[in-house]
N, C-alpha and C. Protein backbone atom coordinates (compact mmCIF):
# COMPACT_ATOMS: atom_id res chain seq x y z
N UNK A 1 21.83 -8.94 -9.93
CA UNK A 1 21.48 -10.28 -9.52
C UNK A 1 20.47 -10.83 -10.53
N UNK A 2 20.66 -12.17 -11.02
CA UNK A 2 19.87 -12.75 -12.12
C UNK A 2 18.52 -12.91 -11.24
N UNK A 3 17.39 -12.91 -12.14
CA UNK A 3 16.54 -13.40 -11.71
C UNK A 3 16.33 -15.03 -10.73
N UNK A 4 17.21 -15.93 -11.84
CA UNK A 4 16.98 -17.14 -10.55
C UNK A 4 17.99 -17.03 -9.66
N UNK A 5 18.75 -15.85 -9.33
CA UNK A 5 19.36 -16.34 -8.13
C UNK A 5 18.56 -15.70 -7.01
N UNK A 6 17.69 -14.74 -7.28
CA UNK A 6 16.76 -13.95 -6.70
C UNK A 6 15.62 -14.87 -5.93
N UNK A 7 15.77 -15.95 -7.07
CA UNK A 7 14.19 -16.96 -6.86
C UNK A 7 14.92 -17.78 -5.78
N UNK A 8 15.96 -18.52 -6.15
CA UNK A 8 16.57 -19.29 -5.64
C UNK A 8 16.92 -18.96 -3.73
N UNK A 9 17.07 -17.67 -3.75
CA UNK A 9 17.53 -16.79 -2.25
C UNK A 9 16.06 -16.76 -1.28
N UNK A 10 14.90 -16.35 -2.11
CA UNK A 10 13.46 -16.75 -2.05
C UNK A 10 12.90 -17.77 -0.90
N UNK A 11 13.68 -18.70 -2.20
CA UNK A 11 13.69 -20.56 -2.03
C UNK A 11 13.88 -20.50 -0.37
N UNK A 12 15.10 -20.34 -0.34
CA UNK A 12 16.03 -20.66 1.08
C UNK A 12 15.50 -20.23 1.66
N UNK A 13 15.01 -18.93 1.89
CA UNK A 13 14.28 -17.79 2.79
C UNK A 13 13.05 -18.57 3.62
N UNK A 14 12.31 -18.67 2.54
CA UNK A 14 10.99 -19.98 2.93
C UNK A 14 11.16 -20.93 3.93
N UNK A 15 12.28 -21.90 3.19
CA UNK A 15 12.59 -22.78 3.55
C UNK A 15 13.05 -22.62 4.96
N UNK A 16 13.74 -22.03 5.44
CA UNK A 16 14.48 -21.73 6.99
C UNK A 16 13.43 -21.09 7.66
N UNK A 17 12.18 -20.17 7.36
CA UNK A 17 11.12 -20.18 8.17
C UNK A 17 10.05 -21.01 8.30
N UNK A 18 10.08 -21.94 7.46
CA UNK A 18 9.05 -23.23 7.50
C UNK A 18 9.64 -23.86 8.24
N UNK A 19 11.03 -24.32 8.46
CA UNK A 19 11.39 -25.44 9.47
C UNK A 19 11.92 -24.83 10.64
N UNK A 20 11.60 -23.77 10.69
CA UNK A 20 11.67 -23.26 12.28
C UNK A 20 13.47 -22.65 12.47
N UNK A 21 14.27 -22.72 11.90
CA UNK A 21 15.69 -22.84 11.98
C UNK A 21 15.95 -21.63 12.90
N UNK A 22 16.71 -21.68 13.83
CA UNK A 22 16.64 -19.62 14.35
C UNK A 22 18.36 -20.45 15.17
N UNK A 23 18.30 -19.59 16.20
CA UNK A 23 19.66 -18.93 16.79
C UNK A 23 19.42 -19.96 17.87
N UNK A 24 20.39 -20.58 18.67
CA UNK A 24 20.11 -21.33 20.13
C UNK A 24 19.85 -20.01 21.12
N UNK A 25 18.82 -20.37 21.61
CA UNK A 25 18.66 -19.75 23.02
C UNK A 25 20.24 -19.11 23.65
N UNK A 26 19.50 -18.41 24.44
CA UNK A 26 21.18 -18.03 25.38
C UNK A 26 20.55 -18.67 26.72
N UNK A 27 21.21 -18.75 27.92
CA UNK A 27 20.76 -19.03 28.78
C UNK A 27 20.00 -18.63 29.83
N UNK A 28 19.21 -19.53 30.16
CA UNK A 28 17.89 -19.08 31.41
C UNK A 28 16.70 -18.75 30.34
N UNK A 29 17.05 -18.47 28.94
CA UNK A 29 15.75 -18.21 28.17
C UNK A 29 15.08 -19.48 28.26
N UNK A 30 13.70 -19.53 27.64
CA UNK A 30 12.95 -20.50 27.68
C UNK A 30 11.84 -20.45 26.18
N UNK A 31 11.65 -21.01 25.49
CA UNK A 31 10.69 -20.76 24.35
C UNK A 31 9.99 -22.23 24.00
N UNK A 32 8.81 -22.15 23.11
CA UNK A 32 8.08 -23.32 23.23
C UNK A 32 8.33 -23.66 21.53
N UNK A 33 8.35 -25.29 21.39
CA UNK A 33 8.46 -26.16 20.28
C UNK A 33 7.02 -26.57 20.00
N UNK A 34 6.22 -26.52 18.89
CA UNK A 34 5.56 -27.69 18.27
C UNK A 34 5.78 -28.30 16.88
N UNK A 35 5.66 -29.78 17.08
CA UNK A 35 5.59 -30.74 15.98
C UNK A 35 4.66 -31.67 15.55
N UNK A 36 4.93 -32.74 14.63
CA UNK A 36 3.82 -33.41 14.59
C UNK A 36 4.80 -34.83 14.01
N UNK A 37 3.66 -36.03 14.48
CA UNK A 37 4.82 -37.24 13.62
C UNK A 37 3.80 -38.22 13.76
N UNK A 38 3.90 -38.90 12.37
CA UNK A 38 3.16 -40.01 12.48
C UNK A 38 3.84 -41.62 12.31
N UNK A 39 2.89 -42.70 12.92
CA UNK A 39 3.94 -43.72 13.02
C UNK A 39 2.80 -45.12 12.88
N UNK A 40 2.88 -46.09 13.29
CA UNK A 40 2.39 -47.44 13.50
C UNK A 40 1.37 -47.65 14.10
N UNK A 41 1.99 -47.17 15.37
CA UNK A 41 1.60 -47.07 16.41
C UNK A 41 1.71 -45.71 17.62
N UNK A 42 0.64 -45.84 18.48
CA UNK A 42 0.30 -44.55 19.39
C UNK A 42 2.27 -43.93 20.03
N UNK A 43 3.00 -45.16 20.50
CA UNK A 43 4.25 -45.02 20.95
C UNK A 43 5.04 -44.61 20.16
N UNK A 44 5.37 -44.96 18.93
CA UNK A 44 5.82 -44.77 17.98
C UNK A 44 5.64 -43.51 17.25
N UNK A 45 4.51 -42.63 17.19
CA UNK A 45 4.16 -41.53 16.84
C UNK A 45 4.35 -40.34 18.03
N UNK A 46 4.57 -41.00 18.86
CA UNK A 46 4.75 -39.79 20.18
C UNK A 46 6.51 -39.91 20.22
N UNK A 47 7.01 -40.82 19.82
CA UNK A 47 8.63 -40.68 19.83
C UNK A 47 8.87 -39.97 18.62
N UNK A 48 8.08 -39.77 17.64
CA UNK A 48 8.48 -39.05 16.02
C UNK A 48 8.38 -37.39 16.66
N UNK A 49 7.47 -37.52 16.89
CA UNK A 49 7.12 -36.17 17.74
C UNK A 49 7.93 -35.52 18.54
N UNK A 50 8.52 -36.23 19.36
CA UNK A 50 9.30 -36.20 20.25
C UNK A 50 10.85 -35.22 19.41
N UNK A 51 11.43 -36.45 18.87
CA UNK A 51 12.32 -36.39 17.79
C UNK A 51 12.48 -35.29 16.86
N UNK A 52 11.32 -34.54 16.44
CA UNK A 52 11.27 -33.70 15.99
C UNK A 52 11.19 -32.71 16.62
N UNK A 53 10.51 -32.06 17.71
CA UNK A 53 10.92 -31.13 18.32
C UNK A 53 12.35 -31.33 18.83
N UNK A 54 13.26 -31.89 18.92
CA UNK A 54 14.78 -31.94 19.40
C UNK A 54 15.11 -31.27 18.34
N UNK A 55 14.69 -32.00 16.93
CA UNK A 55 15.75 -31.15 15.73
C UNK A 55 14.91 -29.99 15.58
N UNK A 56 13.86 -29.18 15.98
CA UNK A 56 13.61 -28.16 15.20
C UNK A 56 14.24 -27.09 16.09
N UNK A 57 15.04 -27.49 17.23
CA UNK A 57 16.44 -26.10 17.54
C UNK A 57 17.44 -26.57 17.34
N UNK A 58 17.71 -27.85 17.36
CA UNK A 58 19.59 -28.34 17.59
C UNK A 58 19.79 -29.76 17.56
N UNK A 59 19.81 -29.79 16.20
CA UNK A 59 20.27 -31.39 16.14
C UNK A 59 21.45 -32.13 16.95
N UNK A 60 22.61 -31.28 17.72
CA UNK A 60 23.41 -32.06 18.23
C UNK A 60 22.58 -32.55 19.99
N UNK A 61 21.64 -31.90 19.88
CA UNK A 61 20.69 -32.37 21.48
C UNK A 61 20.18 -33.62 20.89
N UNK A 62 19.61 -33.38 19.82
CA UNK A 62 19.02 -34.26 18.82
C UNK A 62 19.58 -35.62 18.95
N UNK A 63 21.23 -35.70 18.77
CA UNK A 63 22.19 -36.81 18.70
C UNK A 63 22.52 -37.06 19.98
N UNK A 64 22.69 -36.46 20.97
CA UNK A 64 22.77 -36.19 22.06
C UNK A 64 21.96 -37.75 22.84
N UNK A 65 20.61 -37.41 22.78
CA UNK A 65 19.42 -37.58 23.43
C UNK A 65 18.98 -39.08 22.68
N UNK A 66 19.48 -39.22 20.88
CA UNK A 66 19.65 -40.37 20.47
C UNK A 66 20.46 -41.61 21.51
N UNK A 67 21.65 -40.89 21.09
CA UNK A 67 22.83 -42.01 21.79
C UNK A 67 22.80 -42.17 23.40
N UNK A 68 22.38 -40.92 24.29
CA UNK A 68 22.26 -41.37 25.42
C UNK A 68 21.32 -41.21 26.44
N UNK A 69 19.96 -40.47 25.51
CA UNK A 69 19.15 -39.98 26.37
C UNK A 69 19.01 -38.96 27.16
N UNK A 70 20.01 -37.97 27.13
CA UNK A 70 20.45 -36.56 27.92
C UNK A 70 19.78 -35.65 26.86
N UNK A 71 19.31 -34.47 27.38
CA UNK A 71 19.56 -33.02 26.29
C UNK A 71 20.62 -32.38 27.19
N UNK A 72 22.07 -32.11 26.84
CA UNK A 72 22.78 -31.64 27.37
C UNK A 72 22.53 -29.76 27.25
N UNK A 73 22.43 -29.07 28.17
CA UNK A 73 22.05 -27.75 27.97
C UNK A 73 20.96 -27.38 27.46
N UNK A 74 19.67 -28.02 28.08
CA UNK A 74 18.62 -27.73 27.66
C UNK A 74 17.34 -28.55 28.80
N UNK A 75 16.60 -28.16 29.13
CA UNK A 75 15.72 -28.87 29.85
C UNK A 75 14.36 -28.36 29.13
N UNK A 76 14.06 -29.91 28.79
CA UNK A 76 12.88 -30.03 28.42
C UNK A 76 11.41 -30.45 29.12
N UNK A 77 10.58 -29.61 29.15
CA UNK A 77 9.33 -30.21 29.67
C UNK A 77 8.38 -31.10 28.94
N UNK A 78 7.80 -32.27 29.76
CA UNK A 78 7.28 -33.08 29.00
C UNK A 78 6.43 -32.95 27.96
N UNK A 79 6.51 -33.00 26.71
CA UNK A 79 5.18 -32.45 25.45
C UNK A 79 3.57 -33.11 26.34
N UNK A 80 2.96 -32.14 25.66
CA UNK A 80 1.44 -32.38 25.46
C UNK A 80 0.97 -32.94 24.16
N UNK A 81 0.89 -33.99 24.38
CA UNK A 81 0.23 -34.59 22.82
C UNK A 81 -1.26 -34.76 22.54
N UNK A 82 -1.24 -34.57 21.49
CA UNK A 82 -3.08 -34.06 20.97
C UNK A 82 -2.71 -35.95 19.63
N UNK A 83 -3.47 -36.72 19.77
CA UNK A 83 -3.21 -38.09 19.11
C UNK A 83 -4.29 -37.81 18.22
N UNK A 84 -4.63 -38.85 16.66
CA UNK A 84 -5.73 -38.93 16.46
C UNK A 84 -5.52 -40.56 15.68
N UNK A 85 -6.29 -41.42 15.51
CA UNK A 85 -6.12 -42.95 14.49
C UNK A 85 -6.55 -42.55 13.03
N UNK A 86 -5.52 -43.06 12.58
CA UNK A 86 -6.21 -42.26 10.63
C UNK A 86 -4.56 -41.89 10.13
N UNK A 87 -5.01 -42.36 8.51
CA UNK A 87 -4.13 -42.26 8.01
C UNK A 87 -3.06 -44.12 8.16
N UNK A 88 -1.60 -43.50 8.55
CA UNK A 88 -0.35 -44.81 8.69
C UNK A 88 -0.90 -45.28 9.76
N UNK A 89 -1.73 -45.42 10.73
CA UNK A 89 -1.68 -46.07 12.37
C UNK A 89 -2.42 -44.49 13.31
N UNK A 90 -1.41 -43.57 13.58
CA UNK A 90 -1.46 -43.00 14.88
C UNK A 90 -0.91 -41.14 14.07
N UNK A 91 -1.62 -40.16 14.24
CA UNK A 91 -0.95 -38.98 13.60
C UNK A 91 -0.93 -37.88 15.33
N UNK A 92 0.26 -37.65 15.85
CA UNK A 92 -0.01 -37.29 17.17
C UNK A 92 1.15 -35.73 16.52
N UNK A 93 0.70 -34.61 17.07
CA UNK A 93 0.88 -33.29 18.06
C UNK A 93 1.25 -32.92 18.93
N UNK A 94 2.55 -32.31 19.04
CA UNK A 94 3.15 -32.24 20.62
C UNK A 94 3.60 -30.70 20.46
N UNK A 95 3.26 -29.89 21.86
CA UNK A 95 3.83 -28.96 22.10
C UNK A 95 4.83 -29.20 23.40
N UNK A 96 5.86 -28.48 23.48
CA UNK A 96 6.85 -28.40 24.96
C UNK A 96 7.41 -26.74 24.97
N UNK A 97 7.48 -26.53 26.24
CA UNK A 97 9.02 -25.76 26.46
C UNK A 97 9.85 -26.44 26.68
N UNK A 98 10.80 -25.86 26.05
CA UNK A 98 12.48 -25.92 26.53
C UNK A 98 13.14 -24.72 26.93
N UNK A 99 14.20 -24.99 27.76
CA UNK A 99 14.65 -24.15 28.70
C UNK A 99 16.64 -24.37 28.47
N UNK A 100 16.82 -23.25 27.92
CA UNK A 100 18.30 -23.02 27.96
C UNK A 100 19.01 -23.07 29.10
N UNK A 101 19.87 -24.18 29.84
CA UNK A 101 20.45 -24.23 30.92
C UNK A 101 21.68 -23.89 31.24
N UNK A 102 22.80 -23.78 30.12
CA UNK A 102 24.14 -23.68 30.13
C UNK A 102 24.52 -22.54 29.33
């Protein structure tokens, strides 16, 4: 194996434990999300937040929850947001569980 494909495998490695990427739950499990998102405004930074914990297990809940507001197979508890003013407007912190239902 060449050296940059070594670096390159590295790369990816990082990369998929920095953004959280893992396996969907099976069901009845339960595990906790945090994110962070900043926005304009206080509302606006708690929906980035929001948004992002959807994609950091499963973007199709993600699309899901876009288009109709459901997490299909998944129940989420409401985040706890930690807000602060500074910076774009609003930089807010959210932790939740989610809960594998199906």
């Amino acid at each position: 194996m060449t050296k940059i494909s070594r670096l390159a495998m590295v790369a990816v490695a990082a990369a998929v434990v920095s953004f959280g990427i893992s396996e969907p739950a099976e069901a009845g499990k339960c595990f906790r999300k945090a994110a962070s998102g900043t926005a304009g405004s206080l509302k606006d930074a708690k929906f980035q937040v929001y948004e992002a914990l959807l994609q950091s297990f499963d973007w199709g809940v993600w699309m899901a929850w876009m288009t109709s507001g459901t997490t299909p197979g998944y129940k989420i508890a409401p985040p706890r947001y930690t807000c602060t003013k500074g910076g774009l407007g609003y930089n807010c912190k959210g932790v939740t569980t989610i809960c594998k239902t199906s």
